[in-house]
N, C-alpha and C. Protein backbone atom coordinates (compact mmCIF):
# COMPACT_ATOMS: atom_id res chain seq x y z
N UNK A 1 -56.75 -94.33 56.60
CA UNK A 1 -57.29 -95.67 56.46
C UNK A 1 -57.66 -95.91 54.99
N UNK A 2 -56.74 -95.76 53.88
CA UNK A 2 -56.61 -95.87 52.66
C UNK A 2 -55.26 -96.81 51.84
N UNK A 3 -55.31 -97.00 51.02
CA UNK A 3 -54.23 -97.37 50.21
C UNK A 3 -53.64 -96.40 49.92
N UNK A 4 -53.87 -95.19 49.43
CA UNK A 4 -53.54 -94.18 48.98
C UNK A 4 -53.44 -93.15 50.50
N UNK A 5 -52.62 -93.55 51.40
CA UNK A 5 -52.30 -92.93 52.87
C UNK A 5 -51.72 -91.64 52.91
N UNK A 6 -50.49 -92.32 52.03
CA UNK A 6 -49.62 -91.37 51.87
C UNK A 6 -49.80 -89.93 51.30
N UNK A 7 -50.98 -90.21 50.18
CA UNK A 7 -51.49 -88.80 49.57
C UNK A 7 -51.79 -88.32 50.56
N UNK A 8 -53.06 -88.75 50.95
CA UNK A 8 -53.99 -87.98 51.84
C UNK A 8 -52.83 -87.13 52.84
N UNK A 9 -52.14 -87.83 53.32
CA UNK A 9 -51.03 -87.35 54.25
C UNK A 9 -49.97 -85.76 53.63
N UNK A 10 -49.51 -86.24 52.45
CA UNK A 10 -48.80 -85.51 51.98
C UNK A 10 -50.11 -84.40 51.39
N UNK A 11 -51.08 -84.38 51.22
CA UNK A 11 -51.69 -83.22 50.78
C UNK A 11 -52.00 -82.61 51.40
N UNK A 12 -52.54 -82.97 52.91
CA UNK A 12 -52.88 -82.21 54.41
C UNK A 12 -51.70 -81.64 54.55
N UNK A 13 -50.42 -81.75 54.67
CA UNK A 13 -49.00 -81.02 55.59
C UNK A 13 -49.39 -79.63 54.90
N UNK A 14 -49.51 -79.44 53.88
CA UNK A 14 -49.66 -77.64 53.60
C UNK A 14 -50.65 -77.12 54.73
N UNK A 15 -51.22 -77.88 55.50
CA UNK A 15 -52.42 -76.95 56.28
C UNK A 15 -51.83 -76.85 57.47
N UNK A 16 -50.42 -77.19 57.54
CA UNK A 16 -49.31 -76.19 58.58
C UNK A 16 -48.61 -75.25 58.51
N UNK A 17 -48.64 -75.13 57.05
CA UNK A 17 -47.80 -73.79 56.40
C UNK A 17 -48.29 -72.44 57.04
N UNK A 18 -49.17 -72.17 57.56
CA UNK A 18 -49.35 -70.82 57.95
C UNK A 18 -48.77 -70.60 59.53
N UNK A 19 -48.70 -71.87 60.20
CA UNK A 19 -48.16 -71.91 61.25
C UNK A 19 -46.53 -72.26 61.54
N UNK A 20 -46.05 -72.71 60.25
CA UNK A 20 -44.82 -73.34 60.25
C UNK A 20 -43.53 -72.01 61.29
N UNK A 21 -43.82 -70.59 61.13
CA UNK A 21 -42.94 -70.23 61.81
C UNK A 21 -43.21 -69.80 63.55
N UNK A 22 -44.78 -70.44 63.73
CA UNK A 22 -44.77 -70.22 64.97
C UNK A 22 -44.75 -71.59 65.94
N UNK A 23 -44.43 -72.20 65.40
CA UNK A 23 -43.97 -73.54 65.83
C UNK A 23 -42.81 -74.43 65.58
N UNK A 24 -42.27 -75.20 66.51
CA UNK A 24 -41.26 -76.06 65.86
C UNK A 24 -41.85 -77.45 65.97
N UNK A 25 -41.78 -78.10 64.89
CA UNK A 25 -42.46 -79.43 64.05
C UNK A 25 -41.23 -80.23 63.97
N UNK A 26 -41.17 -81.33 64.47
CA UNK A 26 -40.73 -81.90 64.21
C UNK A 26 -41.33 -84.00 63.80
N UNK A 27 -40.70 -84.49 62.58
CA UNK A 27 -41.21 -85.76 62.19
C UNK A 27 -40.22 -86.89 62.08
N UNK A 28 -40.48 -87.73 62.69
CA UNK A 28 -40.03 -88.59 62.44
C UNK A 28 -40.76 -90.23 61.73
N UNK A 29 -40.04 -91.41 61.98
CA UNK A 29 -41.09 -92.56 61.49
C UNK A 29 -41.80 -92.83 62.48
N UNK A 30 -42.22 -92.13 63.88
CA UNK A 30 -43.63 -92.73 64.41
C UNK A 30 -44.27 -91.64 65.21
N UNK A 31 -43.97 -90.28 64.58
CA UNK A 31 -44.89 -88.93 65.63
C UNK A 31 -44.47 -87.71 64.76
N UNK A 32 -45.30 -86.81 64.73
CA UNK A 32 -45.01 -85.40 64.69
C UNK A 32 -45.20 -84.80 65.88
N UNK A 33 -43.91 -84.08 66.11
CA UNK A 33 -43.84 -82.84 67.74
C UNK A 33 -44.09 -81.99 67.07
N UNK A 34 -45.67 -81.02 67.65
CA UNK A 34 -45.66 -79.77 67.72
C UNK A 34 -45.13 -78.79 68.81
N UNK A 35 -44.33 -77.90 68.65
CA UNK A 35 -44.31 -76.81 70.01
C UNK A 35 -44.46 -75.66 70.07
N UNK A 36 -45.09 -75.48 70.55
CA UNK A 36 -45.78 -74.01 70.76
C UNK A 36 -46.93 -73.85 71.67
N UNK A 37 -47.63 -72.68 72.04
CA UNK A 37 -48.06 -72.56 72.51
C UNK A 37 -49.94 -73.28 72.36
N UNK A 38 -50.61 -73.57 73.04
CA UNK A 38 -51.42 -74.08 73.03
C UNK A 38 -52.62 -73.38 71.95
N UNK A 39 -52.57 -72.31 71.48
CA UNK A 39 -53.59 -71.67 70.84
C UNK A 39 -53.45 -72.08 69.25
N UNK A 40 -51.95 -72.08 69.02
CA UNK A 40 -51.19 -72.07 67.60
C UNK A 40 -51.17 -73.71 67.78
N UNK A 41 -50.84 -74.41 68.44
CA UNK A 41 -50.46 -76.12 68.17
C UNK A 41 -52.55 -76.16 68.05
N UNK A 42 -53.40 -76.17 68.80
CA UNK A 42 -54.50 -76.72 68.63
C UNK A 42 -55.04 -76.34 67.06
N UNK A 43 -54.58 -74.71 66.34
CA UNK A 43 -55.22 -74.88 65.20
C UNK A 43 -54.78 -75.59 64.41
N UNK A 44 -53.45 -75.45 64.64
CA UNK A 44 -52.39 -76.54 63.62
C UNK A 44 -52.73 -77.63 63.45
N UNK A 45 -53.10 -78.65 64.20
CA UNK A 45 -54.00 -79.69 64.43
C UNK A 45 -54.94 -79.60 64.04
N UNK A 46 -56.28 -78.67 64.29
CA UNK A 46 -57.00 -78.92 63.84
C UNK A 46 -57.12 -79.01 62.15
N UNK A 47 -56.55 -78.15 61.78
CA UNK A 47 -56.45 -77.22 60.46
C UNK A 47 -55.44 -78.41 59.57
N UNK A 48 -55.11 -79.53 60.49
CA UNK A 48 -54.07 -80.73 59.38
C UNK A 48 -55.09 -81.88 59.49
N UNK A 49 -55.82 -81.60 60.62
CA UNK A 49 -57.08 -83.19 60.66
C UNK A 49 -57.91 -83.08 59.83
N UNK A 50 -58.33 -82.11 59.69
CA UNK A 50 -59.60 -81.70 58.70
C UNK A 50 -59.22 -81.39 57.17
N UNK A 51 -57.91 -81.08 57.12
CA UNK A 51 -57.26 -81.43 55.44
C UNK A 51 -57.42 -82.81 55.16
N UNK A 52 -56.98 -83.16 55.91
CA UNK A 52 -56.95 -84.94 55.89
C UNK A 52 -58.14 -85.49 55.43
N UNK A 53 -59.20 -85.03 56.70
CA UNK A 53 -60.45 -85.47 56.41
C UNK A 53 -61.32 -85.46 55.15
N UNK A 54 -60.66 -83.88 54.67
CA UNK A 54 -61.76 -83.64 53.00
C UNK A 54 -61.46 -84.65 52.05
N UNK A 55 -60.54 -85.32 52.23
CA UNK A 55 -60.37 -86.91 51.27
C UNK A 55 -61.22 -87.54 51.17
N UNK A 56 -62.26 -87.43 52.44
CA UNK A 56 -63.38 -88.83 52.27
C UNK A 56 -62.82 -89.67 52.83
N UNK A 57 -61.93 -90.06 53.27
CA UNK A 57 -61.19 -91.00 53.69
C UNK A 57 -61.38 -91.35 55.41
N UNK A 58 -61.26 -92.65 56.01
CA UNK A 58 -61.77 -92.55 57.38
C UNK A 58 -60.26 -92.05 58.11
N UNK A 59 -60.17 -91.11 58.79
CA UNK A 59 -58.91 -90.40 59.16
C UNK A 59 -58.83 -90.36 60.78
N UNK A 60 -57.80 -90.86 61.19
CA UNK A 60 -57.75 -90.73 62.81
C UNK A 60 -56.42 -89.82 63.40
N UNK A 61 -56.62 -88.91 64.30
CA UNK A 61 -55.33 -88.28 64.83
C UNK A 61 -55.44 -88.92 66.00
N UNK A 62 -54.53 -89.47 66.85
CA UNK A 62 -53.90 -89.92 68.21
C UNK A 62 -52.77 -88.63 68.57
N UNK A 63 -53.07 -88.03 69.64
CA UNK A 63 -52.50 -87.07 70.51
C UNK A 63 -52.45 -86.83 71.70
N UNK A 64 -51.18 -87.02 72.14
CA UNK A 64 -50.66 -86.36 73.80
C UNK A 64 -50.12 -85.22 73.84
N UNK A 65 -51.13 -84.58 74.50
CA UNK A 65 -50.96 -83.17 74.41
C UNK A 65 -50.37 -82.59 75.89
N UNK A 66 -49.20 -81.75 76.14
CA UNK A 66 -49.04 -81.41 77.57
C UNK A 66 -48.92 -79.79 77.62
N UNK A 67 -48.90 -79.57 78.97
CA UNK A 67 -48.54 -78.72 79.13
C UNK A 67 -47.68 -78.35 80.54
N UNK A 68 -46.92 -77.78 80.72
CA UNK A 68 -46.09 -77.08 81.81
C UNK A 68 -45.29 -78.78 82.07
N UNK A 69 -45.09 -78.85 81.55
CA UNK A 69 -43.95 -80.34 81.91
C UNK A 69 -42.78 -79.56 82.51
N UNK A 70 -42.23 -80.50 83.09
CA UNK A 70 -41.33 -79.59 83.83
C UNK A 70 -39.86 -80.18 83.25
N UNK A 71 -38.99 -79.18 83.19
CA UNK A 71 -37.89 -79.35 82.34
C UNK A 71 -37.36 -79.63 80.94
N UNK A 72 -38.56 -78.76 80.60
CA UNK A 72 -39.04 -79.12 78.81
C UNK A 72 -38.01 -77.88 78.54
N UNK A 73 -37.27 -78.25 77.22
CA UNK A 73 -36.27 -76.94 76.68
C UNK A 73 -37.01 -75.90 76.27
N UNK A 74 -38.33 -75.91 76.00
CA UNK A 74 -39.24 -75.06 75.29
C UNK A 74 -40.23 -74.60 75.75
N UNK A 75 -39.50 -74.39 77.33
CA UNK A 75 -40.81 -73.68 78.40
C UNK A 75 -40.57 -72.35 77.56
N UNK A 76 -39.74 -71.16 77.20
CA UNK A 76 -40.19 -69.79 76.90
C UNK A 76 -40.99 -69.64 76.00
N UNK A 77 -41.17 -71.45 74.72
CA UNK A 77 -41.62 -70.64 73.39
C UNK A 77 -43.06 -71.15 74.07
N UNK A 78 -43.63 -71.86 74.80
CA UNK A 78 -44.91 -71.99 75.43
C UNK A 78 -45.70 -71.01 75.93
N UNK A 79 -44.72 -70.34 77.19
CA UNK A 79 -45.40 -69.71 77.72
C UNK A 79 -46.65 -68.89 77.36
N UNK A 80 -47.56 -68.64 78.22
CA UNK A 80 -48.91 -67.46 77.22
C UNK A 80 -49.10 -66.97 78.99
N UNK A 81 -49.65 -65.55 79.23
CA UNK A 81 -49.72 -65.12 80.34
C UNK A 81 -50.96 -65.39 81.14
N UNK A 82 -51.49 -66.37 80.68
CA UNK A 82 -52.90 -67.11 81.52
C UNK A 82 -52.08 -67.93 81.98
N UNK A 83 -51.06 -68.53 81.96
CA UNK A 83 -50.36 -69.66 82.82
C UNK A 83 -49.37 -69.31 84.12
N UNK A 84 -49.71 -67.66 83.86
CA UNK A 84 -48.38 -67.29 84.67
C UNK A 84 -49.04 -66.36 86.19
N UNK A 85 -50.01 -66.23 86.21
CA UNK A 85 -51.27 -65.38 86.87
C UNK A 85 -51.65 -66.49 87.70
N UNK A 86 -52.48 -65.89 88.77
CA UNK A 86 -53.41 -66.61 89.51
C UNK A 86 -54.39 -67.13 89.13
N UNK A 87 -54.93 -68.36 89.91
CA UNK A 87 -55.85 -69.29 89.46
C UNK A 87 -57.17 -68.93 89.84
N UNK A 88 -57.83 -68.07 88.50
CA UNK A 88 -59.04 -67.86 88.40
C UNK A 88 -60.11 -68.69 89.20
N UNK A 89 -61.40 -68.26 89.97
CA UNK A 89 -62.40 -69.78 90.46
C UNK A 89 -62.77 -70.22 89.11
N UNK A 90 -62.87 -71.54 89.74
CA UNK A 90 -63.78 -72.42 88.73
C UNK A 90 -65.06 -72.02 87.45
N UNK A 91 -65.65 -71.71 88.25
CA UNK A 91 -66.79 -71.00 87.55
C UNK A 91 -66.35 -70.02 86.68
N UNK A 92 -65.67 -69.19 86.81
CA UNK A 92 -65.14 -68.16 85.81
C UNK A 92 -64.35 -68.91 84.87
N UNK A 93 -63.65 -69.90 84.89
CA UNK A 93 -63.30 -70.81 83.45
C UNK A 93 -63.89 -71.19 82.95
N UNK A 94 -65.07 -71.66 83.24
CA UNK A 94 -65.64 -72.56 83.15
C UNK A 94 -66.61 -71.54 81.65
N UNK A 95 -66.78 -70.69 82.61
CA UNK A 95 -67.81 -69.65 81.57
C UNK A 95 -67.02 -69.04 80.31
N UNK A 96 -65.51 -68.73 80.41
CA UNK A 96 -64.96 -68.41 79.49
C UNK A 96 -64.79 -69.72 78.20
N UNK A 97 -64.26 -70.89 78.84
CA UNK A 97 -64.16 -72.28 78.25
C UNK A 97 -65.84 -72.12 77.27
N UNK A 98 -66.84 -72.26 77.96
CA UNK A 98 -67.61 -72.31 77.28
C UNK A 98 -67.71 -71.30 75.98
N UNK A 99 -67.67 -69.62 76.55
CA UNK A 99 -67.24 -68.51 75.72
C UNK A 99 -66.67 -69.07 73.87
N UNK A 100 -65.17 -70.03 74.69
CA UNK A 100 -64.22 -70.04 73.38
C UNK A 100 -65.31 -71.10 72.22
N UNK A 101 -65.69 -72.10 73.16
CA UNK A 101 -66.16 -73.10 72.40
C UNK A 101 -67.46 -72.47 71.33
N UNK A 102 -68.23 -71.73 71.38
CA UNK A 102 -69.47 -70.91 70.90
C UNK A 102 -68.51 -70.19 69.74
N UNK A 103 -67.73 -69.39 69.94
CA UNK A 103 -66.67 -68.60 69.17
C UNK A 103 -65.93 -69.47 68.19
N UNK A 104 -65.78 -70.96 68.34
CA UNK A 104 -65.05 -71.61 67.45
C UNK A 104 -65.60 -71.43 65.84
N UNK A 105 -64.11 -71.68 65.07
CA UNK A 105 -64.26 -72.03 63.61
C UNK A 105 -65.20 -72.94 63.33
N UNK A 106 -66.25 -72.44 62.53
CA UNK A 106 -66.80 -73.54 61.44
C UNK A 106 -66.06 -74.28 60.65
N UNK A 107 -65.62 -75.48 60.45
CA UNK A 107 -65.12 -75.99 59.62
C UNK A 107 -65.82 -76.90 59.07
N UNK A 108 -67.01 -77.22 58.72
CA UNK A 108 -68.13 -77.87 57.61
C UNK A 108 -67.28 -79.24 57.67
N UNK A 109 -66.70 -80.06 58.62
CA UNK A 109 -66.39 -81.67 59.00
C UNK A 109 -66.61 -82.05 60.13
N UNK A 110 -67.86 -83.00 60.39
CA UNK A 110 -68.13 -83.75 61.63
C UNK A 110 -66.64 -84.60 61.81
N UNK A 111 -66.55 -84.50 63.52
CA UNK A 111 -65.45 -85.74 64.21
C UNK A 111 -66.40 -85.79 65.26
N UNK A 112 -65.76 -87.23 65.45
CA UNK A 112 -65.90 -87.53 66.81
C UNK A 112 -64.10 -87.41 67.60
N UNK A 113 -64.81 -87.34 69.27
CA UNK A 113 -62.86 -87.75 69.49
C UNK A 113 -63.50 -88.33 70.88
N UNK A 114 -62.04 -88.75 71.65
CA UNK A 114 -62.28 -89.19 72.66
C UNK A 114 -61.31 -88.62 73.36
N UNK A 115 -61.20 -88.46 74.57
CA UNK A 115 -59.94 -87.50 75.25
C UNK A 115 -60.25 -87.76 77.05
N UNK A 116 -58.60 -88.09 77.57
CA UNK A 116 -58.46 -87.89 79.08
C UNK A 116 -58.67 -86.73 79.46
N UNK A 117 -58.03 -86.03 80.58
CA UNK A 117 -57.19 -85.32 81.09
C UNK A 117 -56.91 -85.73 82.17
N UNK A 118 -55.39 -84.85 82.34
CA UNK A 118 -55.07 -85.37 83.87
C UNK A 118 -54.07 -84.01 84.30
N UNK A 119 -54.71 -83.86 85.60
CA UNK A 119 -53.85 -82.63 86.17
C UNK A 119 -53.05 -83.28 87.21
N UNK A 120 -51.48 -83.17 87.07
CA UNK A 120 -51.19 -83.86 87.92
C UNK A 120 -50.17 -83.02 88.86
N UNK A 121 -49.84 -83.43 89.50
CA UNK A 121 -49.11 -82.89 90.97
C UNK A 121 -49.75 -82.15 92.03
N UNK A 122 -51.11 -81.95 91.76
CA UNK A 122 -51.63 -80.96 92.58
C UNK A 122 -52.76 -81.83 93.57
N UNK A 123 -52.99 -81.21 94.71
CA UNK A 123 -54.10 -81.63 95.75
C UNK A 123 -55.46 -81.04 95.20
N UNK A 124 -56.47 -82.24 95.56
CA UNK A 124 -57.81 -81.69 94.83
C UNK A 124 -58.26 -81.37 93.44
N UNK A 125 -57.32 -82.67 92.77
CA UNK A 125 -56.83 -82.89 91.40
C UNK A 125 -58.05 -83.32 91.00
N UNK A 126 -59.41 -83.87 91.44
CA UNK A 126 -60.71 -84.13 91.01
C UNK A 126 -61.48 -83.15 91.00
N UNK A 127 -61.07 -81.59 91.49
CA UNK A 127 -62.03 -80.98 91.94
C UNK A 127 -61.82 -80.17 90.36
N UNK A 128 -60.62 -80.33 89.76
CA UNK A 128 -60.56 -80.10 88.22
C UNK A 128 -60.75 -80.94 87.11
N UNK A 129 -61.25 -82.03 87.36
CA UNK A 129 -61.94 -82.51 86.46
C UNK A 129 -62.67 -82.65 86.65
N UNK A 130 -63.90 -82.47 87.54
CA UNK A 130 -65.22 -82.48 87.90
C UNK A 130 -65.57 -81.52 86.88
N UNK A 131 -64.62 -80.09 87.46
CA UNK A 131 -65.35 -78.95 86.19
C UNK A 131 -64.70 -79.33 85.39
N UNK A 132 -64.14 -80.00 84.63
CA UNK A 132 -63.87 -79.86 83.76
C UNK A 132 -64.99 -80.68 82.77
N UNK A 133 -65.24 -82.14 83.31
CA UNK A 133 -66.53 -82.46 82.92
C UNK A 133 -67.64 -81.65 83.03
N UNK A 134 -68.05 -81.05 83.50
CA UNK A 134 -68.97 -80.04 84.06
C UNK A 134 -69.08 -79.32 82.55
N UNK A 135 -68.17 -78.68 82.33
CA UNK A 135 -67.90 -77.64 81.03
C UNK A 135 -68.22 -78.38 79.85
N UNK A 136 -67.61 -79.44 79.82
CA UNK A 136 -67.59 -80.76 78.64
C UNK A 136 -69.32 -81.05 78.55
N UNK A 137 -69.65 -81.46 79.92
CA UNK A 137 -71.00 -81.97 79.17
C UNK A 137 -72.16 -80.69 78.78
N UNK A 138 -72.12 -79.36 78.91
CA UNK A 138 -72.79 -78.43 78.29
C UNK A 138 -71.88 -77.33 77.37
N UNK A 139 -71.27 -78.35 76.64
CA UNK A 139 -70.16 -77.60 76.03
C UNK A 139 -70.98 -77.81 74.32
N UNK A 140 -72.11 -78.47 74.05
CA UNK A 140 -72.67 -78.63 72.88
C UNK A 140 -71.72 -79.46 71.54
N UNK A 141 -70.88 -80.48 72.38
CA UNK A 141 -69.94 -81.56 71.63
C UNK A 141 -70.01 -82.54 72.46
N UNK A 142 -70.56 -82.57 73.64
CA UNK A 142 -70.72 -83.88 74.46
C UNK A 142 -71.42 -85.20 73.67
N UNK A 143 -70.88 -86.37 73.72
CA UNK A 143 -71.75 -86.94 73.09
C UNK A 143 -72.06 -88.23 74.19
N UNK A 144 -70.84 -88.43 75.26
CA UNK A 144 -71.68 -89.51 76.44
C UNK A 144 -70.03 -89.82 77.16
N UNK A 145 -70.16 -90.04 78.17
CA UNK A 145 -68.89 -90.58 79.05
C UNK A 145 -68.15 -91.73 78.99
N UNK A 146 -67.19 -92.35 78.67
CA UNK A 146 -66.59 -93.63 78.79
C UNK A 146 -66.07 -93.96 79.75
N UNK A 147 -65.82 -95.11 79.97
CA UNK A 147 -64.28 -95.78 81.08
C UNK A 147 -63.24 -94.45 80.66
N UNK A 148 -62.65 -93.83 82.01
CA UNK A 148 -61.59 -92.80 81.57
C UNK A 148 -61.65 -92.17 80.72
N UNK A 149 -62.62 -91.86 79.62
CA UNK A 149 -62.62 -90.66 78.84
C UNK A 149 -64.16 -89.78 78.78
N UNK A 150 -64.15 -89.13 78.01
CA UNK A 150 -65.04 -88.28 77.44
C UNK A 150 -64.96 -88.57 75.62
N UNK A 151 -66.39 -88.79 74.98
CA UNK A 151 -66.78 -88.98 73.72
C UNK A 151 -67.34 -87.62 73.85
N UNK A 152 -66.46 -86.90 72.66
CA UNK A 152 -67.37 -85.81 71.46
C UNK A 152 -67.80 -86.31 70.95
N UNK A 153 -68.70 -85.28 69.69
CA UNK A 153 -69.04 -85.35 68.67
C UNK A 153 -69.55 -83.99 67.70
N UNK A 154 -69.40 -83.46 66.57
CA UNK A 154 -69.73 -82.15 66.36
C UNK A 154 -68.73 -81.69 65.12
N UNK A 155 -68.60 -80.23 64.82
CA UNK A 155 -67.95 -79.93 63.90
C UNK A 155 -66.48 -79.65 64.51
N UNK A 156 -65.32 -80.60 63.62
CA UNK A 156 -64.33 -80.15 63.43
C UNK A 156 -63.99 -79.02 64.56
N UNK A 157 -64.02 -77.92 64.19
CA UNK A 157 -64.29 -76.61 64.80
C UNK A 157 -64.13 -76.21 66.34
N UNK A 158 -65.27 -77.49 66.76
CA UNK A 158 -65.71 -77.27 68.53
C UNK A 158 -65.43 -78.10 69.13
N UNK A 159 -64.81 -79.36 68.39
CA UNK A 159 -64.54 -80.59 69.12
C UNK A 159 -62.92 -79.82 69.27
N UNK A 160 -62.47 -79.54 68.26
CA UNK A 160 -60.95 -79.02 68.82
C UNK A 160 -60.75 -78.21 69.92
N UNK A 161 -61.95 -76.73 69.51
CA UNK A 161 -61.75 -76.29 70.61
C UNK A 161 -62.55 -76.79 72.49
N UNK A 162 -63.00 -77.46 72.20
CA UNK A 162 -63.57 -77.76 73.41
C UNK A 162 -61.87 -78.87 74.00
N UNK A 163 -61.42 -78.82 73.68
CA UNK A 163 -60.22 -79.88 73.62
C UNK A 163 -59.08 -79.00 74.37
N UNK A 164 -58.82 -77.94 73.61
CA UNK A 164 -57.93 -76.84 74.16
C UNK A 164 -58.29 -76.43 75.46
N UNK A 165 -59.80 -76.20 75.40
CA UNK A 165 -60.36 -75.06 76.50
C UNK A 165 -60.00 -76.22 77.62
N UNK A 166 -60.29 -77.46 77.47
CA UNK A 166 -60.15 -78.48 78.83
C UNK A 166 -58.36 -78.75 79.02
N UNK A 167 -57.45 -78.28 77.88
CA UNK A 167 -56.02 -77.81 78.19
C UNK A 167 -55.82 -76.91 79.29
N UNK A 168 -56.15 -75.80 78.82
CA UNK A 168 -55.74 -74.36 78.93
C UNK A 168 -56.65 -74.21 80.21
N UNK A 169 -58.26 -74.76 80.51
CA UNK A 169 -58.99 -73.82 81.42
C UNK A 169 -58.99 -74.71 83.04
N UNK A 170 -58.40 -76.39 82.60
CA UNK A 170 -58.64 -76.90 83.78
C UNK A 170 -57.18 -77.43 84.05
N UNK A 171 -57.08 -77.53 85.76
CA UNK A 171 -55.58 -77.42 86.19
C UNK A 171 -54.81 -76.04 86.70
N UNK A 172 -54.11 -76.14 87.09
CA UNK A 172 -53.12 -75.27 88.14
C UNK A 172 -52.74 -73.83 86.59
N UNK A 173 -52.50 -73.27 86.78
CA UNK A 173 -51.62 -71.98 85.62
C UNK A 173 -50.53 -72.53 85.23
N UNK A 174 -49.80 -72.57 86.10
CA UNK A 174 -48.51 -73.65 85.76
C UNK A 174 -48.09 -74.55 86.49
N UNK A 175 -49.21 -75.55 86.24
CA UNK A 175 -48.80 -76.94 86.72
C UNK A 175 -48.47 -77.98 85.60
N UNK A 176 -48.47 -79.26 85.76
CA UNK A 176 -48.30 -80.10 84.78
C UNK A 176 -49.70 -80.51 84.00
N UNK A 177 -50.02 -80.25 83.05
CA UNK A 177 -51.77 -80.56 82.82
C UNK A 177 -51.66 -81.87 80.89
N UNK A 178 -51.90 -82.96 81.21
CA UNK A 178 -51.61 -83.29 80.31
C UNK A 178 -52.79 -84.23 79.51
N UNK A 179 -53.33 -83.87 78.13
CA UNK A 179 -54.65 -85.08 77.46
C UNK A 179 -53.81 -85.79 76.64
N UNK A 180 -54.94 -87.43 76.82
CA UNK A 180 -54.78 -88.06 75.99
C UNK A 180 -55.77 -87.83 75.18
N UNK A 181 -55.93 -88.09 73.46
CA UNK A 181 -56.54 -87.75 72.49
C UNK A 181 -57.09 -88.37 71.37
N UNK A 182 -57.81 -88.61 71.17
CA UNK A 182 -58.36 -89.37 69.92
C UNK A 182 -59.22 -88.73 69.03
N UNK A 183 -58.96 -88.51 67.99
CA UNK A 183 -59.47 -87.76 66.76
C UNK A 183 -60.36 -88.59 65.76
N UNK A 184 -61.58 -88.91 65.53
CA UNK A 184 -62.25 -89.60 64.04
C UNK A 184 -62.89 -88.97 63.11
N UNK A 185 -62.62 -88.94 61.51
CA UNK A 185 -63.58 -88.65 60.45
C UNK A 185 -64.02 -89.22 59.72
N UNK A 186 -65.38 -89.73 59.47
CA UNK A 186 -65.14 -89.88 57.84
C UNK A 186 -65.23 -91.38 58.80
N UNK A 187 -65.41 -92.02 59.59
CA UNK A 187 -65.32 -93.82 60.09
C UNK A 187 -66.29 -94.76 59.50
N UNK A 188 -66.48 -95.84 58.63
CA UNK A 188 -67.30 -95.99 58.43
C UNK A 188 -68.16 -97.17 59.60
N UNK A 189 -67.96 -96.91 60.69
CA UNK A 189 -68.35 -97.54 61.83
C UNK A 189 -69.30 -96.98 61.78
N UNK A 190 -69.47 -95.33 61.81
CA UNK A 190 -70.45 -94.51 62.13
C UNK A 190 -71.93 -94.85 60.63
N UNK A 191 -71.47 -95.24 59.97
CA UNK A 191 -72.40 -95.58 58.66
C UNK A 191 -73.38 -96.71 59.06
């Protein structure tokens, strides 16, 4: 949200370089595809929002994030062996989810974001987003509930990972599990 877009843009892409061979990136004129597995695409992301962000500049990422889609060419480079196992109870994600989020990177940049989820094809498809809210609101990035989403707020760091963990910890192992995403830094709404 600058005149100068394009910098900001072109100076963040190096903060994929460390991931560039465990992912395939692709850009065009209205998206970047990440693929890979959910651990490597969330830092990648995080680690290009928060380049962005050290501009000062008010910076937004928009992201649909999936997982286990079915008939994707790039089910092998996805796979991770928590998707391939039985479905842990609730409560035991729930406690690990929290686990990752405590463990997250410091990255010294407040965001806010806003984010769906939706587990779909499965019966008792609320009974995973219940916990999944559940996790979210003592996840220490909660910041209040919307129409269809959830508002963070917090460092860089925990808002990403609290983002992943509601990927990766709620929904079937390998079912279809897919967020919508909204990323803010730096807004001067918040001023």
């Amino acid at each position: 949200m600058t005149d100068d877009f394009v910098g900001v843009i072109m100076n963040a892409l190096s903060a994929l370089d460390p991931y560039s061979e465990k992912l395939r990136i692709e850009t065009d004129d209205i998206s970047t595809l990440l693929v890979g597995t959910p651990d490597i695409v969330f830092a990648a992301m995080r680690d290009l929002f928060a380049a962005a962000a050290k501009s000062g500049k008010h910076c937004v990422l928009h992201a649909t994030i999936s997982r286990g889609c079915p008939g994707e060419p790039d089910d092998p480079m996805c796979q991770v062996p928590e998707f391939l196992g039985p479905w842990a109870p609730l409560d035991e994600r729930k406690a690990k989810a929290h686990a990752a989020v405590a463990a997250a990177p410091v990255i010294g940049q407040e965001s806010a974001a806003q984010f769906s989820l939706y587990t779909l094809g499965i019966d008792g498809h609320m009974d995973e987003i219940y916990g999944c809210i559940d996790f979210v609101k003592n996840s220490g990035t909660f910041e209040k509930s919307k129409n269809f989403c959830t508002k963070l707020r917090g460092d860089t760091g925990a808002v990403f990972s609290t983002v992943h963990e509601a990927l990766v910890r709620f929904g079937p192992p390998a079912g279809h599990v897919t967020i919508d995403l909204t990323v803010s830094a730096n807004s001067p709404s918040k001023r």
